[in-house]
Structure formats: C-alpha cells, structure tokens
C-alpha atoms as a PDB file:
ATOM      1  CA  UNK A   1     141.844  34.694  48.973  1.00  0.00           C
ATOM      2  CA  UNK A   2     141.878  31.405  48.092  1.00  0.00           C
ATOM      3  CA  UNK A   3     140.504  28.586  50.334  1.00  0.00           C
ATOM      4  CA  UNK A   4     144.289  26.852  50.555  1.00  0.00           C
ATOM      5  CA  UNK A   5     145.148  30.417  52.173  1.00  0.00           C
ATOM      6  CA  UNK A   6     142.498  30.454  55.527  1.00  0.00           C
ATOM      7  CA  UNK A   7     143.854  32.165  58.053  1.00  0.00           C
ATOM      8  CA  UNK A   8     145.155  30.526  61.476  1.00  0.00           C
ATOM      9  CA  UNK A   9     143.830  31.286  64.530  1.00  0.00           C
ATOM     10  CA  UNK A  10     147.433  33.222  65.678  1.00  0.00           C
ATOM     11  CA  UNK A  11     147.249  34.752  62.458  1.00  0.00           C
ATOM     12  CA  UNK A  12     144.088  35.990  63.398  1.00  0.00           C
ATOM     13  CA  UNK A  13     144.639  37.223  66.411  1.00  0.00           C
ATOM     14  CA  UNK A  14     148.061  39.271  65.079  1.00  0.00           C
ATOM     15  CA  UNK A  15     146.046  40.887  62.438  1.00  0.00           C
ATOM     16  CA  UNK A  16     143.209  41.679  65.011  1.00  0.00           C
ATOM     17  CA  UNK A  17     145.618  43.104  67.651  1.00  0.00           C
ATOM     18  CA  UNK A  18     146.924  45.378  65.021  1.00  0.00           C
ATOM     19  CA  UNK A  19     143.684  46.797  63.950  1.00  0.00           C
ATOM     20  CA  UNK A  20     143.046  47.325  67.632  1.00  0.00           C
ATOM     21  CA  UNK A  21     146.312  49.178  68.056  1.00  0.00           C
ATOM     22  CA  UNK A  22     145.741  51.656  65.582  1.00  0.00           C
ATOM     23  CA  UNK A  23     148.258  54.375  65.325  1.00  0.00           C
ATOM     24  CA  UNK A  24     150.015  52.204  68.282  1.00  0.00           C
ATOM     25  CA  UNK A  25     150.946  49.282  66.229  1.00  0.00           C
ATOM     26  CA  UNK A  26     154.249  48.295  67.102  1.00  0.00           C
ATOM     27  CA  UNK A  27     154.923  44.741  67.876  1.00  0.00           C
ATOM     28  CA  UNK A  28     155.406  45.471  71.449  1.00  0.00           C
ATOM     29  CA  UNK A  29     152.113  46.901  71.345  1.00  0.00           C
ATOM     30  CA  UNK A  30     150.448  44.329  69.060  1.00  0.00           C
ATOM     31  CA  UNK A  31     151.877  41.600  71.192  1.00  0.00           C
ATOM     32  CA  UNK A  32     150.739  43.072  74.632  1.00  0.00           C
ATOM     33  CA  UNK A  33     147.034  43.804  73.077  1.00  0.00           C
ATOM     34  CA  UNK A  34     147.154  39.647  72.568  1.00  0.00           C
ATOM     35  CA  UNK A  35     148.431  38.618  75.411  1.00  0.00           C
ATOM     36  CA  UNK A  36     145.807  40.841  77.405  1.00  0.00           C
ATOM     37  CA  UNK A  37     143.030  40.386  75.096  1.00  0.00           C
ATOM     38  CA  UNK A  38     143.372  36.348  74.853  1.00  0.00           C
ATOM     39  CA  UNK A  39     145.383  35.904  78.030  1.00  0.00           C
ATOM     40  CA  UNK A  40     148.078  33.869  75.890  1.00  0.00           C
ATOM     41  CA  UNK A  41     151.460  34.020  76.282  1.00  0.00           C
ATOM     42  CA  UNK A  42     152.988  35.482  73.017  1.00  0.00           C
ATOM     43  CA  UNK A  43     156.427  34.110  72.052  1.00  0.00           C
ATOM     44  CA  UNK A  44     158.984  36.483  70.368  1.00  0.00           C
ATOM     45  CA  UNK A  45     160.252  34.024  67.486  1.00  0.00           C
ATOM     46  CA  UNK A  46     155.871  32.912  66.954  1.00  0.00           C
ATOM     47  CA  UNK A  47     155.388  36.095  66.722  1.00  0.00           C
ATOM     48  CA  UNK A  48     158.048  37.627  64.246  1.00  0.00           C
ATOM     49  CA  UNK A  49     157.304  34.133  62.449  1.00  0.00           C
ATOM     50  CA  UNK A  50     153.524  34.941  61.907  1.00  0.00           C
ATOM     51  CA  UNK A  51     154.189  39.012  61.027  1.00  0.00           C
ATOM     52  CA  UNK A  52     156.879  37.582  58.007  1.00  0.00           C
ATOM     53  CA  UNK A  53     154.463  35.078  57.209  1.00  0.00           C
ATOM     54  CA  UNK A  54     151.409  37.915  57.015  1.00  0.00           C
ATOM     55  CA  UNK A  55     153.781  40.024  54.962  1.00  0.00           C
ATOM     56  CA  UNK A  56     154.709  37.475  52.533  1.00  0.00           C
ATOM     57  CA  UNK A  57     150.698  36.434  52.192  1.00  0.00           C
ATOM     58  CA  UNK A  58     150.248  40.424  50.865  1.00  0.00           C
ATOM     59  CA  UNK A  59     147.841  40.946  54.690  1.00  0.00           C
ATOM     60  CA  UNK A  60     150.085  43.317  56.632  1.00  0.00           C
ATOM     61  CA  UNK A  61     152.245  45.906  55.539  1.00  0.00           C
ATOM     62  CA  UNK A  62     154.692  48.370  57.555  1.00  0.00           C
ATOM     63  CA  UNK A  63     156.915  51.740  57.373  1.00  0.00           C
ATOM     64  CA  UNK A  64     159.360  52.795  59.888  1.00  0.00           C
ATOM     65  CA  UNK A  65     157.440  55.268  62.018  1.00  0.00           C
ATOM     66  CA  UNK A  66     158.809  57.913  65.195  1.00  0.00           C
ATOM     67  CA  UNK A  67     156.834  55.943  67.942  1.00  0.00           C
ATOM     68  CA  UNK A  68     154.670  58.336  70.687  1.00  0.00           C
ATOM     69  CA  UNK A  69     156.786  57.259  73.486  1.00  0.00           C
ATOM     70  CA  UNK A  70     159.659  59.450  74.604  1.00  0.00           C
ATOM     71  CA  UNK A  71     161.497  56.720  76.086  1.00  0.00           C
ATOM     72  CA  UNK A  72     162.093  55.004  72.291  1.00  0.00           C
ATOM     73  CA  UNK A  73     164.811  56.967  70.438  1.00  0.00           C
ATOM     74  CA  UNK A  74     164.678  55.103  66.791  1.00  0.00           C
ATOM     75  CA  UNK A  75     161.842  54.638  64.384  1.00  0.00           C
ATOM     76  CA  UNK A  76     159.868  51.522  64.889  1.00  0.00           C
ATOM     77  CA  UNK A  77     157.941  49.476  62.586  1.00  0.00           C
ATOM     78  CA  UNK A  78     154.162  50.591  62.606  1.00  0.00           C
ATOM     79  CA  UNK A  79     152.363  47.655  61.300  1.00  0.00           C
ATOM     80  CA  UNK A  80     148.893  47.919  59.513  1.00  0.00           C
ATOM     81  CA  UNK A  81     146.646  45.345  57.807  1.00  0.00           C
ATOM     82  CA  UNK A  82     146.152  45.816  54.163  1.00  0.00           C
ATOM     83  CA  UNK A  83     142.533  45.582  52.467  1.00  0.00           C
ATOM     84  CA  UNK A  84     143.633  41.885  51.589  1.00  0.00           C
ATOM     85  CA  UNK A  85     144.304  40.840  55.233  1.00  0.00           C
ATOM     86  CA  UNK A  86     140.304  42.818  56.261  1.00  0.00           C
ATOM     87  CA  UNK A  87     138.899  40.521  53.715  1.00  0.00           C
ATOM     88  CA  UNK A  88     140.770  37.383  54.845  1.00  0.00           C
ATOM     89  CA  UNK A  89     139.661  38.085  58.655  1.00  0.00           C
ATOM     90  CA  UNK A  90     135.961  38.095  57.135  1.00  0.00           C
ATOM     91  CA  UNK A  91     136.335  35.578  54.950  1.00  0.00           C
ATOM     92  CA  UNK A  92     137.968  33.385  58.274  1.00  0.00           C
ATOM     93  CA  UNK A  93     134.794  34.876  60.242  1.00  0.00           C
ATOM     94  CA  UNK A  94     132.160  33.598  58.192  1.00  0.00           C
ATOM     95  CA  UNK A  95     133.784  29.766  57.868  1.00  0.00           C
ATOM     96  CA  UNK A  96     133.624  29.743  61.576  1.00  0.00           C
ATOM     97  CA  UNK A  97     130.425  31.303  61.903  1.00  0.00           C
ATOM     98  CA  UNK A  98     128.947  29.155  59.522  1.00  0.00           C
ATOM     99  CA  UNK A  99     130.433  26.109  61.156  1.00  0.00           C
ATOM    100  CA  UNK A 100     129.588  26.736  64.678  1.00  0.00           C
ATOM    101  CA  UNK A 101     125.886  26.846  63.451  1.00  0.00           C
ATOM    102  CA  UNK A 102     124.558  24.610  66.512  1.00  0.00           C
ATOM    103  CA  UNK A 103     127.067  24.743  68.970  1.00  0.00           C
ATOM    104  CA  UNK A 104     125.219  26.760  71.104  1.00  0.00           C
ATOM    105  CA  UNK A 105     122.215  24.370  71.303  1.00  0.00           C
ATOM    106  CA  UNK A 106     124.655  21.666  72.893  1.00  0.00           C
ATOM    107  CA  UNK A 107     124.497  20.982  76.324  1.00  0.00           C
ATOM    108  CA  UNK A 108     127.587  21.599  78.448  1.00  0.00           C
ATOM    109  CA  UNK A 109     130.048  18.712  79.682  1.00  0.00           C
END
C-alpha cells in the first residue's frame, strides 16, 4: 500500500467492524457493530460510500450469501476484508502508534 493510500479513520472502523462480524457481515450488521462499538451514528449513503470506496481500493470483497436470519428471504452481501485491506489496517496501526509516541506522558486539560 502506498503511503498516498492510508486509510481513514471510517475506513478503519468499516473494515474493523467486518472482521468483527465474521460470518455475520452484512452491512446491517457491520454498521450496528460501529455504531455500538464507537457509539457513532453511521449514515446509510457514508457508509455504502466507504464499502464502494474499500472495494475499488482492492480491501474488501463480497458474494451474495443466504443470511442466518429467518426473517431475511434474499441473499445478502457478506462482506470480508481481503489480505490487502489486513495489511492496510496494520500498516494505518503502526503510523498512529508511532505518532502517538508521548501522548500519554501529557498532562490532561
């Protein structure tokens, strides 16, 4: 990944949700897991925005899957995150990590 292609902090979190979601990774599923894991609010359009965007950038990938629930009748799309989109989240991980050296030695406001 090249440094012009660092990952946002919303693309972040819609590549973590989906590795947290597992075999559940539907966007109603990915987008509850961020709105209850951050506590943000998680527009529709953002959203769909940032999953094209992810898919164009080579980091997520889907397939039209049956989902567990009963209560859905047509095949959803599972999402997943490809071995390009694991190596941008670490690559995004260490910049911050690396940047935030110190910030823990600074006194609160």
């Amino acid at each position: 990944m090249s440094p012009s292609q660092f990952l946002g902090e919303f693309e972040q979190m819609v590549l973590l949700a989906i590795l947290q979601q597992g075999d559940d990774a539907f966007a109603l599923e990915v987008r509850r897991e961020i709105e209850t894991s951050a506590e943000r609010a998680v527009s529709r359009g953002a959203f769909y925005t940032t999953l094209d965007r992810l898919e164009r950038k080579g980091l997520v990938c889907w397939e039209e899957r049956q989902p567990r629930d009963s209560r859905r009748s047509a095949p959803l799309r599972h999402f997943t995150v490809t071995r390009g989109g694991v190596e941008a989240l670490r690559t995004s991980r260490r910049a911050l990590e690396s940047l935030s050296r110190g910030l823990d030695l600074l006194e609160q406001p």
